[in-house]
Protein backbone atom coordinates (compact mmCIF):
# COMPACT_ATOMS: atom_id res chain seq x y z
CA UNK A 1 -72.63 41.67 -128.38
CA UNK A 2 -72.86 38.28 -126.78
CA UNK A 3 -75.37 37.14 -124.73
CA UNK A 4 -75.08 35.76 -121.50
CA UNK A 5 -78.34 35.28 -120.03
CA UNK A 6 -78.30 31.50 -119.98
CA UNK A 7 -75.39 31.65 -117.56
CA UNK A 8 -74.03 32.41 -114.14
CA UNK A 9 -71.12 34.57 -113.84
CA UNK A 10 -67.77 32.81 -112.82
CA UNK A 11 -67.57 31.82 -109.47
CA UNK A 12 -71.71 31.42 -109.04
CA UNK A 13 -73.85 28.41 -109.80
CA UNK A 14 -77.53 27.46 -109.15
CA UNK A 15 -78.29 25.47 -106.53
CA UNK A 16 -81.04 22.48 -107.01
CA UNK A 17 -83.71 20.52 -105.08
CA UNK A 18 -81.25 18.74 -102.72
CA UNK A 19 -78.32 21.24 -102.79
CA UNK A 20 -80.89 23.55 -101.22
CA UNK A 21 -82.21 21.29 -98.63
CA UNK A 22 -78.43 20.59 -97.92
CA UNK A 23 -77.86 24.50 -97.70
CA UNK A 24 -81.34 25.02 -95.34
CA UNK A 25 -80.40 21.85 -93.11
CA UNK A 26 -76.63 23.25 -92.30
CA UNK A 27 -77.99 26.76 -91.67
CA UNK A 28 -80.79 25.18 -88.77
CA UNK A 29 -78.34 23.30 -87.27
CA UNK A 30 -76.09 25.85 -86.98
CA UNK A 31 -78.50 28.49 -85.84
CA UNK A 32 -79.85 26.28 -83.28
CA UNK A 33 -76.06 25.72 -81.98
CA UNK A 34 -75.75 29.64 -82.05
CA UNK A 35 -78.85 30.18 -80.62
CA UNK A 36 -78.37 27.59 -77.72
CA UNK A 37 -75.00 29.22 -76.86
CA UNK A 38 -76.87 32.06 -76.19
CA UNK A 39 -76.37 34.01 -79.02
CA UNK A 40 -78.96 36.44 -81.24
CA UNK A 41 -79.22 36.58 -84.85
CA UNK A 42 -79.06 39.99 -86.73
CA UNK A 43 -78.69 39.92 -90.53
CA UNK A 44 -76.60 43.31 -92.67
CA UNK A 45 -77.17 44.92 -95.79
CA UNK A 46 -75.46 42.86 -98.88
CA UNK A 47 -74.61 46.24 -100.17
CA UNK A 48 -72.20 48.46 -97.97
CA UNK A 49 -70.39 51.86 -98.58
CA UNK A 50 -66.44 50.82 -99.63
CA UNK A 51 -65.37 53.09 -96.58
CA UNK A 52 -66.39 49.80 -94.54
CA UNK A 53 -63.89 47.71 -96.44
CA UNK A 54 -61.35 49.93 -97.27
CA UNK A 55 -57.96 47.90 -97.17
CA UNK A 56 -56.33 49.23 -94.09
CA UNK A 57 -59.02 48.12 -92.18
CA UNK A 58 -60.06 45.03 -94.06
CA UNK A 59 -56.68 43.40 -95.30
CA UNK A 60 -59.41 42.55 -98.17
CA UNK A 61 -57.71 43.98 -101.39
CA UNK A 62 -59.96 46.44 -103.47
CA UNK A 63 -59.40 44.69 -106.63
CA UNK A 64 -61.02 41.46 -104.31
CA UNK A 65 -64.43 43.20 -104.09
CA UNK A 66 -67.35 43.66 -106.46
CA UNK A 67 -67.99 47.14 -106.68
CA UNK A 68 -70.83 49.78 -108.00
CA UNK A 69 -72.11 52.97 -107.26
CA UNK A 70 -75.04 54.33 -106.12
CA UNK A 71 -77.77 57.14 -107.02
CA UNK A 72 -75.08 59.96 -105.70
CA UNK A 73 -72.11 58.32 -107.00
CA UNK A 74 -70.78 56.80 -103.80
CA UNK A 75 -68.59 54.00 -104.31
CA UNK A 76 -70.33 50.30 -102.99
CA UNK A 77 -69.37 47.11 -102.71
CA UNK A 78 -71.03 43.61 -102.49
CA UNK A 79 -70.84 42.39 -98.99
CA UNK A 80 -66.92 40.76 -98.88
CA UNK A 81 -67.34 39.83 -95.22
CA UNK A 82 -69.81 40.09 -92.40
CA UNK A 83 -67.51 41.01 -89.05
CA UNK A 84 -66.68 44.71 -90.30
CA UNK A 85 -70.90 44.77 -91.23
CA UNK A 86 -71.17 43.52 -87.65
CA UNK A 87 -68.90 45.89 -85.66
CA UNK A 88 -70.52 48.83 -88.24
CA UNK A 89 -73.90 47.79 -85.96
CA UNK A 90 -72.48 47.14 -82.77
CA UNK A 91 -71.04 50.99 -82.59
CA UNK A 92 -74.11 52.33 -84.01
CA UNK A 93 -77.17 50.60 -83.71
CA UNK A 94 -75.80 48.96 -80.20
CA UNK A 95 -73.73 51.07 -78.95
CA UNK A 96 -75.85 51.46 -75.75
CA UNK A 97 -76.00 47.64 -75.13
CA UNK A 98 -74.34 46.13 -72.25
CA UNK A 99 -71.74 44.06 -72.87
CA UNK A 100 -70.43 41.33 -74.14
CA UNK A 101 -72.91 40.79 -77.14
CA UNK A 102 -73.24 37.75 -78.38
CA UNK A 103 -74.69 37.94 -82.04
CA UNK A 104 -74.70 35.09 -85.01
CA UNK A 105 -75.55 35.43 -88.83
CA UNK A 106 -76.47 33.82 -91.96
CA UNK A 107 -75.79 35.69 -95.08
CA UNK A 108 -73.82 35.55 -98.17
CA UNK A 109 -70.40 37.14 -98.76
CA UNK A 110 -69.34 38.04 -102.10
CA UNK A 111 -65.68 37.94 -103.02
CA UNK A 112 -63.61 37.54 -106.10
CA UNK A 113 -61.38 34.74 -106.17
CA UNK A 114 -58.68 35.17 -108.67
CA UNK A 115 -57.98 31.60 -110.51
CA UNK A 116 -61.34 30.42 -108.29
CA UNK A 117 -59.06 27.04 -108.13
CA UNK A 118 -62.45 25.23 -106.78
CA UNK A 119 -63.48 28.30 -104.98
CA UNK A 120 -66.78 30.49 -105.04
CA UNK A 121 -67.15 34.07 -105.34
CA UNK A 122 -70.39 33.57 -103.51
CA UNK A 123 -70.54 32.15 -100.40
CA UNK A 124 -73.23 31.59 -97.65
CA UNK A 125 -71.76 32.29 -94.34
CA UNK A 126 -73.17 31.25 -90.62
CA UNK A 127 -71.21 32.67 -87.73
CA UNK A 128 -70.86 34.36 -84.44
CA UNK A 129 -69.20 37.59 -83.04
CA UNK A 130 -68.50 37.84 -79.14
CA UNK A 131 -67.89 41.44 -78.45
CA UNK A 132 -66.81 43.13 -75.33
CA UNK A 133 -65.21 40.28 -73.95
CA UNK A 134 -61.14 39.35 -73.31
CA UNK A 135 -59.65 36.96 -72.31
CA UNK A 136 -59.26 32.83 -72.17
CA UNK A 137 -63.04 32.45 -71.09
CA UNK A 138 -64.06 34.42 -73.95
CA UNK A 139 -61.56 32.47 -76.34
CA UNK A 140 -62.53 29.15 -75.04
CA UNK A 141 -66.23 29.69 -75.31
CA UNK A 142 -65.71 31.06 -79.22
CA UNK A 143 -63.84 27.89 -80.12
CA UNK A 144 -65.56 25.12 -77.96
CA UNK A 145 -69.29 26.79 -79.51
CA UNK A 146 -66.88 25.78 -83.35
CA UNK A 147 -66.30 22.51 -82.14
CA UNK A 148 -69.82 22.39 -80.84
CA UNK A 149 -71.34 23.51 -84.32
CA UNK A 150 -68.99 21.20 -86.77
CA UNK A 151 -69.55 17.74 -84.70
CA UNK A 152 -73.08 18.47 -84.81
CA UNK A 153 -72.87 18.47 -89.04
CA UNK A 154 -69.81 16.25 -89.53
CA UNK A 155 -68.00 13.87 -86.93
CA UNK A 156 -64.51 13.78 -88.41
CA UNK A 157 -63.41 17.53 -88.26
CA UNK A 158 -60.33 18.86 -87.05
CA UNK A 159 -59.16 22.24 -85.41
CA UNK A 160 -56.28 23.85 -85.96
CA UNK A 161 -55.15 26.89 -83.31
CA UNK A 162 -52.62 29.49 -84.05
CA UNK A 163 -51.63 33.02 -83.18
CA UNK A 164 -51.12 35.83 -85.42
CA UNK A 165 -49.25 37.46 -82.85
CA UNK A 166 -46.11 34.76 -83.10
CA UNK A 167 -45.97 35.59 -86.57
CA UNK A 168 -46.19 39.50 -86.09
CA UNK A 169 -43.48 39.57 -83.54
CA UNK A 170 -41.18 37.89 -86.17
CA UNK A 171 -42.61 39.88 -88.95
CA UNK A 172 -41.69 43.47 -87.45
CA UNK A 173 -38.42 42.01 -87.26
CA UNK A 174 -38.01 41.81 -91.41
CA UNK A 175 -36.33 44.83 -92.90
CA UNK A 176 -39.00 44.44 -95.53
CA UNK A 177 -41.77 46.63 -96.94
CA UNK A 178 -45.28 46.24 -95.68
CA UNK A 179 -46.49 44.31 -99.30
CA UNK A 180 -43.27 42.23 -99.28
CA UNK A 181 -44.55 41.25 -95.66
CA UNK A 182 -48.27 40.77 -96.76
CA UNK A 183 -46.66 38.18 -99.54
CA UNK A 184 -44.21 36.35 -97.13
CA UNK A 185 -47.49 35.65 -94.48
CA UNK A 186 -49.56 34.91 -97.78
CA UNK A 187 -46.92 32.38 -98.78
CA UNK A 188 -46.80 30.82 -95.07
CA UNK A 189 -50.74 30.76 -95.12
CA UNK A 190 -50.51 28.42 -98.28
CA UNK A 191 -47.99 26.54 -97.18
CA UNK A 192 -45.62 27.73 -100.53
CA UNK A 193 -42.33 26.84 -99.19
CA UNK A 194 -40.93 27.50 -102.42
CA UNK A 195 -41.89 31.02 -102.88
CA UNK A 196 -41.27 31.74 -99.35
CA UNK A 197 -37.42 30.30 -99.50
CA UNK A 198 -36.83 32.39 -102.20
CA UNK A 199 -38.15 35.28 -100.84
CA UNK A 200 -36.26 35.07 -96.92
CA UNK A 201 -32.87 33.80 -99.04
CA UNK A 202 -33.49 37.85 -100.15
CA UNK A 203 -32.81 38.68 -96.88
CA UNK A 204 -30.04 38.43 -94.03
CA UNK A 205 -30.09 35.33 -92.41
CA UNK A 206 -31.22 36.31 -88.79
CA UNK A 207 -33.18 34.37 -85.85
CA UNK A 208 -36.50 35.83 -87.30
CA UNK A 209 -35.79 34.71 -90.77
CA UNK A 210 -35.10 31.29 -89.35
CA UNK A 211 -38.06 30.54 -88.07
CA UNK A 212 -40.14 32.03 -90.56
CA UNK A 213 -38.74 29.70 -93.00
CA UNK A 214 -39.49 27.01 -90.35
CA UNK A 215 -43.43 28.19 -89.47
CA UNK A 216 -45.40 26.46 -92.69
CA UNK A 217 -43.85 23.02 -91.03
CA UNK A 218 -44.76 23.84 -87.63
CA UNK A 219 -47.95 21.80 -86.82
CA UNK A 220 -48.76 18.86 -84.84
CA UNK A 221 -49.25 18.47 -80.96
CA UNK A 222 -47.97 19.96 -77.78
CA UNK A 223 -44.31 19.01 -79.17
CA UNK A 224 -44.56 21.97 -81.82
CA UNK A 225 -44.70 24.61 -79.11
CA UNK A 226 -41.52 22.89 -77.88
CA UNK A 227 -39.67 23.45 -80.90
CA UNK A 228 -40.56 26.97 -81.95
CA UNK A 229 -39.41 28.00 -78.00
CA UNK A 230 -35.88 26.31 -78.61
CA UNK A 231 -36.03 28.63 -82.21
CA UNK A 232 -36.82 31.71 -80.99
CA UNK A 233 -36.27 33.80 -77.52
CA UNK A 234 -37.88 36.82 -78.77
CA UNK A 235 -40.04 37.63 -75.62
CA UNK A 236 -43.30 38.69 -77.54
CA UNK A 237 -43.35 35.74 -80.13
CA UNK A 238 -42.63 33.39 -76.53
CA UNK A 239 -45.74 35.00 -74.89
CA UNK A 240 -47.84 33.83 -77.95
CA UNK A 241 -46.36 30.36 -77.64
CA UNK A 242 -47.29 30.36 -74.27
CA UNK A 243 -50.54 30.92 -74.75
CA UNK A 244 -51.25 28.81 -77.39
CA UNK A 245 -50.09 26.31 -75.03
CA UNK A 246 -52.80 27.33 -72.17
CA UNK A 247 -55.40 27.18 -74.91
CA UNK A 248 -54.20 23.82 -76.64
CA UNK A 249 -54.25 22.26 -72.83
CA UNK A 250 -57.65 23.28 -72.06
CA UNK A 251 -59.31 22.01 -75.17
CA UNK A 252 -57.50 18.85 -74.74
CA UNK A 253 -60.15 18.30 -71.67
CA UNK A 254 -63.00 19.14 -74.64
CA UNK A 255 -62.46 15.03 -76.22
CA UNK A 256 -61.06 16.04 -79.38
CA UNK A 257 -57.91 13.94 -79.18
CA UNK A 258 -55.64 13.59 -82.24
CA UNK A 259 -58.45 16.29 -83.68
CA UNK A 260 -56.70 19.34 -82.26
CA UNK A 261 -53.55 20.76 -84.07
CA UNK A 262 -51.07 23.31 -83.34
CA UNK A 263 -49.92 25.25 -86.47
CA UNK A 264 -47.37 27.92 -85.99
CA UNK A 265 -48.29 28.49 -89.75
CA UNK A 266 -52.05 29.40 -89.53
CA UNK A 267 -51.45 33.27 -90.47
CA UNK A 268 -54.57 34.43 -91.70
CA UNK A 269 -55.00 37.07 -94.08
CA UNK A 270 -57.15 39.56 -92.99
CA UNK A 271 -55.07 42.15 -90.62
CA UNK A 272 -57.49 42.88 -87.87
CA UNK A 273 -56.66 39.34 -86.11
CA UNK A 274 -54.88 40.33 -83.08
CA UNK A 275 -54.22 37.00 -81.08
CA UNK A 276 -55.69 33.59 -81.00
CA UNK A 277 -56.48 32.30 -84.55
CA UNK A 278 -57.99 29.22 -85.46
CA UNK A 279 -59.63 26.88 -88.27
CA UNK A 280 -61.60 23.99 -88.77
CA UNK A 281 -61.62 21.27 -91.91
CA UNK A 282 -63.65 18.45 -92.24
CA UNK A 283 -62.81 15.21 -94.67
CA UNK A 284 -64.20 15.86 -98.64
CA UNK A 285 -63.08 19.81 -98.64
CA UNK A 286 -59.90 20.97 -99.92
CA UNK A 287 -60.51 24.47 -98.19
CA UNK A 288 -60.90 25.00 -94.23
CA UNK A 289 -64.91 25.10 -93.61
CA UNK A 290 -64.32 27.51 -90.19
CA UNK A 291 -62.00 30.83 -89.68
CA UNK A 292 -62.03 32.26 -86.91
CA UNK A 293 -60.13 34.14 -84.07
CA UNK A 294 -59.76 37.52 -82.24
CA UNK A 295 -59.52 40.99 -83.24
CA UNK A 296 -59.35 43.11 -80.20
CA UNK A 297 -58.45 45.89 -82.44
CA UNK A 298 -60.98 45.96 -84.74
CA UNK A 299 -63.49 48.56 -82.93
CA UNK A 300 -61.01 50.88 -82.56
CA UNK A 301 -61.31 51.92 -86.12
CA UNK A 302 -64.76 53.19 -85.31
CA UNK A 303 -64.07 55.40 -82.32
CA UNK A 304 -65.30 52.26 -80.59
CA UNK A 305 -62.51 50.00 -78.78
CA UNK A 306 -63.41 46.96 -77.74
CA UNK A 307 -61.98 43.63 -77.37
CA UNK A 308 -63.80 41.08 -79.68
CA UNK A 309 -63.62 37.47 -81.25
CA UNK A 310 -65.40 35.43 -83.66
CA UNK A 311 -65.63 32.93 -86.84
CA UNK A 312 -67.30 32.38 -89.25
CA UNK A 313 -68.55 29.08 -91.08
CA UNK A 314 -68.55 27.88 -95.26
CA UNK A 315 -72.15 26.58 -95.16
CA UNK A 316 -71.88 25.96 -98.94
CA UNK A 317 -69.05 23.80 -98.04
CA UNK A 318 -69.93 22.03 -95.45
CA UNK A 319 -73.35 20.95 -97.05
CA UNK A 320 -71.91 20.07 -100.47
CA UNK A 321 -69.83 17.65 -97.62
CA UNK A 322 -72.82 16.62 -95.87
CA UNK A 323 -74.47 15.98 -98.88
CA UNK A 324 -72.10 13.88 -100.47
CA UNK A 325 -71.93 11.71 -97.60
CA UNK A 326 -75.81 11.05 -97.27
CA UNK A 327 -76.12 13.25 -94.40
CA UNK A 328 -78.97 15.35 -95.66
CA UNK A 329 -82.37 13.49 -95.21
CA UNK A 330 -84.21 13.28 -98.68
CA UNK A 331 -87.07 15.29 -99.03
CA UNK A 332 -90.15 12.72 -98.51
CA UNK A 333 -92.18 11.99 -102.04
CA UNK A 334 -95.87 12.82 -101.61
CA UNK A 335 -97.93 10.57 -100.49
CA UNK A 336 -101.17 10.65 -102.62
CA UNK A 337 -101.55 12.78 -105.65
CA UNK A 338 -105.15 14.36 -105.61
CA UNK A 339 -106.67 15.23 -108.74
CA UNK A 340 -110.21 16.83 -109.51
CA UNK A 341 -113.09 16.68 -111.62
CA UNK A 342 -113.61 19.12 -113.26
CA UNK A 343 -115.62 22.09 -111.08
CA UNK A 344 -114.18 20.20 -108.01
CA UNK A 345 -110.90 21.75 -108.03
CA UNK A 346 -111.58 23.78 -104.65
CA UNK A 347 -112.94 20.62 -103.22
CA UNK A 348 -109.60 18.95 -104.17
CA UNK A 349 -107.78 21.57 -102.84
CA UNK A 350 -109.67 21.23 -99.82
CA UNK A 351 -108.94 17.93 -99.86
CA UNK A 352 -105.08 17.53 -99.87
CA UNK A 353 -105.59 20.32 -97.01
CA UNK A 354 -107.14 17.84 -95.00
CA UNK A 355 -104.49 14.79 -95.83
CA UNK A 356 -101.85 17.44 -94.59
CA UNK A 357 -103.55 17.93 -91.24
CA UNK A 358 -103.64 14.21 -90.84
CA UNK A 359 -99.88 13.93 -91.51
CA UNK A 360 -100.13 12.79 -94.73
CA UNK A 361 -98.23 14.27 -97.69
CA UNK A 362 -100.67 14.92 -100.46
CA UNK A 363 -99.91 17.20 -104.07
CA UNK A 364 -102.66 19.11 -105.91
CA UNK A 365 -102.62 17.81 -109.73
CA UNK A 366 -102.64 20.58 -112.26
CA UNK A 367 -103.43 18.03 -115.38
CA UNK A 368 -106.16 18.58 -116.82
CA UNK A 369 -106.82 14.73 -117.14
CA UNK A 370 -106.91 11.90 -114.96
CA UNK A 371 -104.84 10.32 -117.27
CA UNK A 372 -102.07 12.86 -117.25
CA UNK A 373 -102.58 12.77 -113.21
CA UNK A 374 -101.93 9.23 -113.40
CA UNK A 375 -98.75 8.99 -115.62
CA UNK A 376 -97.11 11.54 -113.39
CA UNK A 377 -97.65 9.64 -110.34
CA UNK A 378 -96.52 7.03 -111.83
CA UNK A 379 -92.75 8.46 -112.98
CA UNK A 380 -92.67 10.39 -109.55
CA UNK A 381 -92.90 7.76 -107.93
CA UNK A 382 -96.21 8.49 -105.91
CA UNK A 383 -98.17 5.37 -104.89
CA UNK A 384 -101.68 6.44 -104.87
CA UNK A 385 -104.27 8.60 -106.68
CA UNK A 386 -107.06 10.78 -105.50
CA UNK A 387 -110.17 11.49 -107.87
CA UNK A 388 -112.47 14.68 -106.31
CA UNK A 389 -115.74 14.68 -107.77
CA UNK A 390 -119.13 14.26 -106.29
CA UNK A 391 -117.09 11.39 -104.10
CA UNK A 392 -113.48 10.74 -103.61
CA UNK A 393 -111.85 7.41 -105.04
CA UNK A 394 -108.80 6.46 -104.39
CA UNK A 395 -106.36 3.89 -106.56
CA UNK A 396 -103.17 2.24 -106.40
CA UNK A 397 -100.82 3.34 -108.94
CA UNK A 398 -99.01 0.58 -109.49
CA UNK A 399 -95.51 2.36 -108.59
């Protein structure tokens, strides 16, 4: 049997010295952005019953999740995604709360990626979840605290703003199976115009197919909502367009010029968005960093309706960005390395105590020479050396 205990499973890596300074430095900034907008952080189980994620309610195929069982032979899964975790708490644990609630998290999601193509199967997530609130307010404060939270890691992001209603109006016109119509958005989503031609060219050529074929090309400014109105004059699919429009013009007040896209195209995959959909991508990431939109529809699956939007945030992502760019500050050598005589060691100890107190970064040698103390200093990089004994002496190491 072969042994794998030297490596990580697909889709998993280790993360070292700087990647996790990257990782902790996103997560602050974000959390003080959440935290600042007024939301509260709650954390959920990484283990969940499947119930929670069970594809009608999800949209997350089974075959997507890591699964086990427990003591009592209950299926479980590996936390996929935090919203469903979320509203779980929010009709249990907070049922009694007055609303809206504004909550935020940090926690890892586990999903498999089939092909990976670049992609984790472990991913630390930071978001928010506004819930009990409806309407543009609500919508506007989700996406402007998104804009808020990317520009304060990376200036050069962009935001794309959809609806997933434009594309459900259309959809329930398709004389097509609900799987066939799960492939045609997942085709739109990635922009596979060849797949999708060859799937509508199935079909009679009506208005709906039309602009289907159409929606993957559909982005740009104000002048995109122009278009699709001439395409279409179904009256639900225009109401979508119209807001979109309302949206798009108020965030154009928010300074994010050429930085905020309409895309018609922007389906995403998981079923319980309802309206307004949106994403963010920054320069140095081939995947959007930010998903996000509403799902008024959501609560209703646990006997608890409630109107409700959200994103969530690839902090993984976004720091491997940050820290490619030099945007993570490099963790600051020590100082003085403070070594002991020996029986001094608690008096060294003591010592490199006191050089903290005074703002001054001291290590704690573990050689058991002074030599050995000093030849680490040296290929560390640390510029002076400490010697505790009955008095302290202090020496340039040369570095």
């Amino acid at each position: 049997m072969k042994n794998y205990s030297k490596i990580t499973p697909e889709g998993t890596k280790d993360l070292l010295f700087e990647e996790c300074l990257a990782n902790r430095t996103v997560s602050s900034i974000l959390g003080g952005v959440f935290a600042h907008r007024g939301f509260h952080e709650v954390l959920t189980p990484g283990i969940e019953f499947y119930d929670l994620f069970s594809e009608d309610i999800s949209g997350i195929p089974m075959e997507y999740m890591f699964k086990m069982s427990d003591s009592k032979g209950r299926l479980m899964v590996m936390r996929p995604d935090s919203t469903l975790p979320i509203a779980r708490m929010v009709t249990t644990r907070l049922q009694n709360v007055s609303r809206p609630i504004r909550l935020y998290y940090n926690q890892r999601v586990y999903r498999y990626n089939p092909g990976l193509t670049g992609r984790s199967n472990e991913v630390m997530q930071a978001g928010i979840e506004l819930i009990g609130a409806k309407g543009k307010r609500a919508d506007l404060e989700v996406i402007t605290t998104a804009i808020d939270a990317l520009s304060k890691c990376v200036p050069d992001f962009r935001i794309e703003i959809g609806h997933a209603g434009f594309f459900k109006a259309l959809a329930d016109k398709l004389p097509v199976s609900a799987r066939r119509r799960e492939k045609i958005r997942f085709y739109i989503e990635s922009k596979n115009y060849s797949a999708l031609n060859t799937t509508l060219d199935k079909l009679e050529q009506t208005q709906a197919v039309n602009v289907i074929r159409k929606l993957p090309g559909l982005f740009g400014g104000i002048e995109v909502l122009d278009e699709a109105c001439k395409l279409c004059d179904d009256e639900a699919a225009l109401g979508t367009l119209e807001y979109i429009r309302d949206i798009y013009n108020d965030l154009s007040k928010y300074g994010l010029g050429d930085r905020l896209i309409i895309d018609l195209g922007l389906v995403q995959r998981n079923d319980y968005y309802s309206s307004i959909v949106f994403s963010g991508y920054v320069m140095g990431s081939g995947e959007p960093v930010l998903i996000g939109g509403r799902y008024d529809n959501l609560l209703d699956s646990f006997d608890c309706p409630a109107p409700a939007t959200g994103f969530g945030i690839n902090v993984d992502a976004l720091a491997r960005v940050m820290l490619k760019r030099g945007n993570i500050p490099q963790r600051k050598q020590a100082d003085i390395l403070v070594h002991s005589e020996k029986g001094y060691e608690i008096e060294a100890i003591k010592y490199t105590e006191t050089l903290t107190q005074a703002n001054i970064l001291g290590e704690n040698s573990v050689f058991e020479t002074e030599e050995e103390a000093l030849s680490y200093a040296r290929e560390r990089g640390i510029k002076k050396l400490a010697v505790v004994g009955r008095e302290i002496k202090t020496t340039d190491t040369g570095v």
